[in-house]
C-alpha atoms as a PDB file:
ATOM      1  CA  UNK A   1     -22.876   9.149  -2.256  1.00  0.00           C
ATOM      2  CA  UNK A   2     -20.008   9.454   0.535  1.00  0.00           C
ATOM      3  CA  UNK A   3     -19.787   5.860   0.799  1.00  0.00           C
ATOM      4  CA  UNK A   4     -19.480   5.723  -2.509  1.00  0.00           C
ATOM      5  CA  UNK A   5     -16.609   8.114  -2.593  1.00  0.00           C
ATOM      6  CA  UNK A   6     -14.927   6.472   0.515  1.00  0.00           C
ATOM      7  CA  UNK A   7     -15.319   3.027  -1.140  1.00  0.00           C
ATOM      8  CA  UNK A   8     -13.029   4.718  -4.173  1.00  0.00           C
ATOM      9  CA  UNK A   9     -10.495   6.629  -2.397  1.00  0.00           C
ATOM     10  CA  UNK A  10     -10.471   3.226  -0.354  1.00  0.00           C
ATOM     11  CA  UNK A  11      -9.598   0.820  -3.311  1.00  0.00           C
ATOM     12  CA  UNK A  12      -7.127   3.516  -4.679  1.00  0.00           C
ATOM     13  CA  UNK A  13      -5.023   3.343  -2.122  1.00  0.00           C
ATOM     14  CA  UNK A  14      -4.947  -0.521  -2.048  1.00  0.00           C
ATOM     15  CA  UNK A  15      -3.627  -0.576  -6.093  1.00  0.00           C
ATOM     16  CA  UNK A  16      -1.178   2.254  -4.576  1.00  0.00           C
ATOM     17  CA  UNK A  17      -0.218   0.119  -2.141  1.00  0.00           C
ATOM     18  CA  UNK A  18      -0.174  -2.963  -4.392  1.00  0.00           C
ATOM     19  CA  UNK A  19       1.911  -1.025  -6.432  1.00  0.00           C
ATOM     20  CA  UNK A  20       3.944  -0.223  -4.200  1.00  0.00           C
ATOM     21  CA  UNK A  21       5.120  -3.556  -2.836  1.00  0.00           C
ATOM     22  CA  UNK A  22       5.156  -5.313  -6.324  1.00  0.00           C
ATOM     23  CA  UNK A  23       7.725  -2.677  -6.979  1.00  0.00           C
ATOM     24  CA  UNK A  24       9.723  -3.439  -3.602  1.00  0.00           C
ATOM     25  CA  UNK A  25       9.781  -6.963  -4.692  1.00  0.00           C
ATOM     26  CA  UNK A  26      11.064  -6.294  -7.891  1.00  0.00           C
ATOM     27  CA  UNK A  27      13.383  -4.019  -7.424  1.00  0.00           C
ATOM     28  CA  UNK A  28      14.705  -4.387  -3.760  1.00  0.00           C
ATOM     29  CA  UNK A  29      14.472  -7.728  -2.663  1.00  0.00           C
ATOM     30  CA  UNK A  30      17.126 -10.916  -3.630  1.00  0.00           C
ATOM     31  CA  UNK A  31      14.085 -13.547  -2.653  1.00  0.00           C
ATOM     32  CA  UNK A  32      10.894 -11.884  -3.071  1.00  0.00           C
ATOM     33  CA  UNK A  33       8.704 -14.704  -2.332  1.00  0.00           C
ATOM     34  CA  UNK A  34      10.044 -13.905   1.367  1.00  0.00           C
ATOM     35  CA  UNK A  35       8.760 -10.405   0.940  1.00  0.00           C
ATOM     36  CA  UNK A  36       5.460 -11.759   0.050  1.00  0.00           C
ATOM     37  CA  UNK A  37       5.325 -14.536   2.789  1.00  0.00           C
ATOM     38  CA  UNK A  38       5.827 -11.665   5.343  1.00  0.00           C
ATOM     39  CA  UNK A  39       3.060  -9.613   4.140  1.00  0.00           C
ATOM     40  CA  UNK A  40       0.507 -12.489   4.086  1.00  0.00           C
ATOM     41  CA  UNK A  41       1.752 -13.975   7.325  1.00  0.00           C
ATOM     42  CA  UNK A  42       1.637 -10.455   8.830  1.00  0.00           C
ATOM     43  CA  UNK A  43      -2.394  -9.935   7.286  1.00  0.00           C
ATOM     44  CA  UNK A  44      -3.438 -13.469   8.125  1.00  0.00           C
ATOM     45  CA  UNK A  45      -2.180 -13.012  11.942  1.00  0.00           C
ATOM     46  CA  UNK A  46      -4.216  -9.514  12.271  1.00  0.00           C
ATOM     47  CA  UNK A  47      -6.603 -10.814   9.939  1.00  0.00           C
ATOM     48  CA  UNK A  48      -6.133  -7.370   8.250  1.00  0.00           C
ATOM     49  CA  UNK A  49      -4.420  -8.572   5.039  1.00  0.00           C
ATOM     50  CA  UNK A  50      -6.225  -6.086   2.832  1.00  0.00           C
ATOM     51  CA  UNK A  51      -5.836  -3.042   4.846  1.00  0.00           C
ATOM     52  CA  UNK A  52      -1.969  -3.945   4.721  1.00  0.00           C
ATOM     53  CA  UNK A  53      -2.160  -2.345   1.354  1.00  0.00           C
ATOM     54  CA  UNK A  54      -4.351   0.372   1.868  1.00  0.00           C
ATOM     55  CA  UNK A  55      -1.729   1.773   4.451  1.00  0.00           C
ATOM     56  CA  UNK A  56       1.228   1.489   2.162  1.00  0.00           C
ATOM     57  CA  UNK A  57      -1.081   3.059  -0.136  1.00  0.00           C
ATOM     58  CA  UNK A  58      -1.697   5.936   2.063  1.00  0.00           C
ATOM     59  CA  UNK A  59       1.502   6.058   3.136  1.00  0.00           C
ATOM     60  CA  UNK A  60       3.021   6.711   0.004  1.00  0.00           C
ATOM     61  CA  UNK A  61       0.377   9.280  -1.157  1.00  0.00           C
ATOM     62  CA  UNK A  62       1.414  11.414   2.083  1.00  0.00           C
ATOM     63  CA  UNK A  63       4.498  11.292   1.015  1.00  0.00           C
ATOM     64  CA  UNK A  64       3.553  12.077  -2.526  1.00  0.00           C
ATOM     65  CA  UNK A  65       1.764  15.156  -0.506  1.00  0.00           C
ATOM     66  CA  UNK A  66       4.636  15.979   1.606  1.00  0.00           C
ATOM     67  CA  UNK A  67       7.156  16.315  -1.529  1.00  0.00           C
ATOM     68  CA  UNK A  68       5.013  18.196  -3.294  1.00  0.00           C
ATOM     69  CA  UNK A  69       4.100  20.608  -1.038  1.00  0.00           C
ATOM     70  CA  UNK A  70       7.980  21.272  -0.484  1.00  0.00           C
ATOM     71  CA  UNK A  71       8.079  23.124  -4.117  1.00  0.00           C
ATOM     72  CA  UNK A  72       4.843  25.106  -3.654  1.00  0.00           C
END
């Protein structure tokens, strides 16, 4: 059952993080193939490409955490 759980919270965070730099792309970036050649080059180097995303994801839901905490 735990594993099950972890394997959730797990592939949460990597659509967070998906989200997260599909947004980037779109909204921050004049070339964002370059964006996503970064990213890939970076994951195929550490041979981490998926856990990439599941940090960003993280990342933002701290954040997400840390904000919200500040009003309560």
């Amino acid at each position: 059952m735990t594993a099950v759980v972890l394997w959730i919270i797990v592939k949460v965070l990597f659509w967070i993080g998906v989200g997260a730099v599909a947004l980037y792309f779109l909204f921050f970036t004049d070339d964002g193939r370059e964006l996503l050649k970064w990213i890939a080059g970076i994951g195929a180097a550490l041979g981490i490409g998926a856990l990439i995303f599941v940090l960003i994801g993280a990342g933002i839901v701290w954040i997400l955490y840390k904000i919200l905490m500040m009003f309560l």
